[in-house]
C-alpha atoms as a PDB file:
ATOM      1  CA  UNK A   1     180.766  67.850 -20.512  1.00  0.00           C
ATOM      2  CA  UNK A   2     177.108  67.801 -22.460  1.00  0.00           C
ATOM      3  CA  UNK A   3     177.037  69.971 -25.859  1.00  0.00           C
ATOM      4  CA  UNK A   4     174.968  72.680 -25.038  1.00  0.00           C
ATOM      5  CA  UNK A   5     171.667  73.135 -26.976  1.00  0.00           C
ATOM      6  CA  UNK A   6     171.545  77.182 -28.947  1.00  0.00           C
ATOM      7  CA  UNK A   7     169.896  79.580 -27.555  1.00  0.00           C
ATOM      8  CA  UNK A   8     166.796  79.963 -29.994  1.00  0.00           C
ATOM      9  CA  UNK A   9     163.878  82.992 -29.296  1.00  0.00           C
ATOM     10  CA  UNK A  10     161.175  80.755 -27.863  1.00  0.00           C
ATOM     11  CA  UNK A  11     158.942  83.646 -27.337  1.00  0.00           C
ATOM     12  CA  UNK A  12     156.031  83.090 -30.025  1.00  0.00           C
ATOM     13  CA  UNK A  13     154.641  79.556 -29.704  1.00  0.00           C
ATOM     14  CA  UNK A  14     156.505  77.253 -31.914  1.00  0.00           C
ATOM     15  CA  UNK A  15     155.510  77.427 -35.597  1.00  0.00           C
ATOM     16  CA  UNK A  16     156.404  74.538 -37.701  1.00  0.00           C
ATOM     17  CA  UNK A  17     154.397  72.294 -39.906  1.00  0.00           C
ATOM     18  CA  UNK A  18     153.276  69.147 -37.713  1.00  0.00           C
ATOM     19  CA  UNK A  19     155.780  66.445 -37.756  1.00  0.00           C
ATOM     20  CA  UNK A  20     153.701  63.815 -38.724  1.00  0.00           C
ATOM     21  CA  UNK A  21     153.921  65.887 -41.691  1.00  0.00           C
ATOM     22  CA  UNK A  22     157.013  64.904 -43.058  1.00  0.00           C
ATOM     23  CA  UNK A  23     160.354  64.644 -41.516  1.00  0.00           C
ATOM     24  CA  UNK A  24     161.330  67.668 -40.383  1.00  0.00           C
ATOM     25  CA  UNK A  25     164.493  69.948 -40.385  1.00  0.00           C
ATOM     26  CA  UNK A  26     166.930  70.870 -37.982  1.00  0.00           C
ATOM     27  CA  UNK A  27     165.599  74.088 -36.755  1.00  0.00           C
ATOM     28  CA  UNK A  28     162.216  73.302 -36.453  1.00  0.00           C
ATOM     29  CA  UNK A  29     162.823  69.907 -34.620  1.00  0.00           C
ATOM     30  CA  UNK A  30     165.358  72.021 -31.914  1.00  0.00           C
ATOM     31  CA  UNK A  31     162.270  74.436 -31.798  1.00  0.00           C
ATOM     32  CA  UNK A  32     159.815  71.774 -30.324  1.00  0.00           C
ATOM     33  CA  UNK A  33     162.865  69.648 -28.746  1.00  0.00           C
ATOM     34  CA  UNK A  34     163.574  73.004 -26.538  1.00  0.00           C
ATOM     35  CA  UNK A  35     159.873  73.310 -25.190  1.00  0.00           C
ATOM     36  CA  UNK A  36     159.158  70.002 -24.786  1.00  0.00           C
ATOM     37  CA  UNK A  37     162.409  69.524 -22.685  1.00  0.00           C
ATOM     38  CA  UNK A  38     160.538  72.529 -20.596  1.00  0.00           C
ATOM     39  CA  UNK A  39     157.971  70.774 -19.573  1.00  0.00           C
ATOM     40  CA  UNK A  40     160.131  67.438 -19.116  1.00  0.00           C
ATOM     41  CA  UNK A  41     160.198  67.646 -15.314  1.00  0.00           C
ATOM     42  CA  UNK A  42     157.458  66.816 -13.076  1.00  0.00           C
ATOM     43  CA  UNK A  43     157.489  69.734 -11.251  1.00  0.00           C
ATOM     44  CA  UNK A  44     156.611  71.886 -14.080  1.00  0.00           C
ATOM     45  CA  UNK A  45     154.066  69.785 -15.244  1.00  0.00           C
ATOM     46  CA  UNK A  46     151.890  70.320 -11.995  1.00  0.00           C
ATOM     47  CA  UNK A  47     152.850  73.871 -12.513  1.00  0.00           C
ATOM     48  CA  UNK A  48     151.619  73.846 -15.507  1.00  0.00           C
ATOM     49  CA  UNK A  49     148.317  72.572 -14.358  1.00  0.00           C
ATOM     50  CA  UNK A  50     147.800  74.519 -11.566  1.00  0.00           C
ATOM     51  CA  UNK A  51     148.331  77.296 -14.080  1.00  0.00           C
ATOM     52  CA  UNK A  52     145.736  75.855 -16.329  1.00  0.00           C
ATOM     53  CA  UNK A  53     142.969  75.337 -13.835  1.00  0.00           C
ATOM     54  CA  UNK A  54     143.406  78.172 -11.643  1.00  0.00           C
ATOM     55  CA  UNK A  55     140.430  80.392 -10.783  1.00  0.00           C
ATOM     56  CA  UNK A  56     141.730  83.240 -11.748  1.00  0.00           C
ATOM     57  CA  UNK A  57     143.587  82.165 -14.905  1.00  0.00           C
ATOM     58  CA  UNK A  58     146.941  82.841 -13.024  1.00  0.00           C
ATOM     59  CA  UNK A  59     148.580  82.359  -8.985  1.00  0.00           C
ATOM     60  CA  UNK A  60     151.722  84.189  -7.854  1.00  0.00           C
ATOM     61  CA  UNK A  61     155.060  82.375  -6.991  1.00  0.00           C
ATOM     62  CA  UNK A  62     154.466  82.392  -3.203  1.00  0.00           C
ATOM     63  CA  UNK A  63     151.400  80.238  -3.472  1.00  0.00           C
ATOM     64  CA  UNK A  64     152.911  78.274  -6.446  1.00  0.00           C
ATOM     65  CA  UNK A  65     154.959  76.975  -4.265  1.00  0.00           C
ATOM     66  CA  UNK A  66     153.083  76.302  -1.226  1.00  0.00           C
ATOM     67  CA  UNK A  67     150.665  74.092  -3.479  1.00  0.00           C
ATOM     68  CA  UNK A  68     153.599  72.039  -5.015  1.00  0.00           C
ATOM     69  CA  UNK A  69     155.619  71.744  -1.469  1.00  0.00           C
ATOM     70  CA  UNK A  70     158.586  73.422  -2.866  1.00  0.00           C
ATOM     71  CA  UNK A  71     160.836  76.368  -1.780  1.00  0.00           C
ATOM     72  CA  UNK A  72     159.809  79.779  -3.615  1.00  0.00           C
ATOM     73  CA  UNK A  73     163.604  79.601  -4.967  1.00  0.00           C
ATOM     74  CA  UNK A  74     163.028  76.440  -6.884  1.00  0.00           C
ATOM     75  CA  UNK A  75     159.454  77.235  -8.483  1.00  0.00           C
ATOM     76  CA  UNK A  76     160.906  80.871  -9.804  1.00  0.00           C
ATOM     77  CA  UNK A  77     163.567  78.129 -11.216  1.00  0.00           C
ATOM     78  CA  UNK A  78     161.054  75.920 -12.867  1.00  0.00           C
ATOM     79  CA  UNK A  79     159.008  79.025 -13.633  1.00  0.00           C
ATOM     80  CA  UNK A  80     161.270  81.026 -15.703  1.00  0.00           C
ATOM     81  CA  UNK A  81     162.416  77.902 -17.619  1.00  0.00           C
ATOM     82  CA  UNK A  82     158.940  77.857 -18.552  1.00  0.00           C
ATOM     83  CA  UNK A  83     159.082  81.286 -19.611  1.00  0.00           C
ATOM     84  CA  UNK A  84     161.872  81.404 -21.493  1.00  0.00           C
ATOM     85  CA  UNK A  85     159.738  78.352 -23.541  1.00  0.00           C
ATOM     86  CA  UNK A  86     157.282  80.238 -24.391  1.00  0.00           C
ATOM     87  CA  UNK A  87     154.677  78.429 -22.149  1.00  0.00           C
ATOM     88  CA  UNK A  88     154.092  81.097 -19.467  1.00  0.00           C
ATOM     89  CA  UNK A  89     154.053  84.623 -18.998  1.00  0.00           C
ATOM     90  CA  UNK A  90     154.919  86.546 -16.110  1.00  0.00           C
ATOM     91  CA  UNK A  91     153.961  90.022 -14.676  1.00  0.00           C
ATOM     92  CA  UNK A  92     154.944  91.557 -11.240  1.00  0.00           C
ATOM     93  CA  UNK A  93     152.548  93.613  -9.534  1.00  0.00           C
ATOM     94  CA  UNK A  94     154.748  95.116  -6.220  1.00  0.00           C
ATOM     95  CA  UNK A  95     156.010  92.309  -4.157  1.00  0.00           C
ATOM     96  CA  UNK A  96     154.565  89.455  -6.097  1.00  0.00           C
ATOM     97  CA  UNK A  97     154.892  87.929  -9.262  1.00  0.00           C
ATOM     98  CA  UNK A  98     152.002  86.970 -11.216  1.00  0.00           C
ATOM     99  CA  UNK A  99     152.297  83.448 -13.634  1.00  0.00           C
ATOM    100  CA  UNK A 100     149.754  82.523 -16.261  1.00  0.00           C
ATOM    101  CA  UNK A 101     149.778  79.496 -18.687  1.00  0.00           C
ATOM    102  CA  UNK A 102     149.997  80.797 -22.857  1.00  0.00           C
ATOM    103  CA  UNK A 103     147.078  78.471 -23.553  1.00  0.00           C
ATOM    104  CA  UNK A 104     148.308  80.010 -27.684  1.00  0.00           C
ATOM    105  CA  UNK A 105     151.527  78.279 -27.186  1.00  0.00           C
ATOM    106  CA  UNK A 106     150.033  75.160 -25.711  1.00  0.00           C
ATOM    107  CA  UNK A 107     147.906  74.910 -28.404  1.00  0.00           C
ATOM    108  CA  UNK A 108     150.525  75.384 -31.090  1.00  0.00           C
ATOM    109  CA  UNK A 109     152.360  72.312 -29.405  1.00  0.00           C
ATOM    110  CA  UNK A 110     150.071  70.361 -29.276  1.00  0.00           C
ATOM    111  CA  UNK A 111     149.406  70.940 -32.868  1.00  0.00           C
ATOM    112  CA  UNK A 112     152.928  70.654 -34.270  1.00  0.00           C
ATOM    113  CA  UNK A 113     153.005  67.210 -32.464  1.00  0.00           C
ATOM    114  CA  UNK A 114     149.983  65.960 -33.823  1.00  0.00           C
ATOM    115  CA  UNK A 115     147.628  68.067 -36.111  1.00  0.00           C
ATOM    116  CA  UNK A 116     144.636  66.233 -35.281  1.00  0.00           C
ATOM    117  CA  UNK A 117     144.841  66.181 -31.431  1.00  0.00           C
ATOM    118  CA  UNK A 118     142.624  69.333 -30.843  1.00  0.00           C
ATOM    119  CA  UNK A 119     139.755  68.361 -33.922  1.00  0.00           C
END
């Protein structure tokens, strides 16, 4: 059976120096390893743009899921692995669910992977 990875609070965007930086430790490389293995799956990447270039900044599950031809089961799966990145955040308003992209922790990837991506 596969070693599990820890469980780690990925709530704040990852905050590490970059690693081009110098080789980094243990704890910081699980820290990016864990939200880049979030977004490691096609499905969550067009999730993740859809997210990014809604209208509104944010779509609920139901039409999630109609856009990526995929049960609503499966998206909340891909969604809340997301979430529990770091990369998304989530709010329910009666029935629905609303998702919207934490452009913050985006940004703070993007950075720790390579410092001069977003100058």
């Amino acid at each position: 059976m596969p070693k599990a990875l820890p469980v780690i609070d990925m709530s704040a965007p990852v905050c590490c120096a970059p690693v081009a930086a110098g080789p980094v430790d243990d704890a910081a490389a699980l820290e990016v390893a864990l939200r880049l293995k979030a977004l490691a799956d096609p499905a969550r990447v067009r999730l993740m743009s859809l997210l990014l270039t809604s209208a509104d900044g944010q779509e609920n599950t139901g039409d999630l899921a109609a856009m990526v031809g995929l049960a609503e089961s499966t998206v909340s799966h891909h969604l809340g692995q997301l979430k529990k990145a770091g990369l998304i955040e989530s709010e329910r308003r009666g029935m629905n669910t609303y998702h919207q992209a934490r452009r913050d922790a985006l940004s703070a990837l993007c950075l720790v992977l390579d410092p001069n991506c977003c100058s």
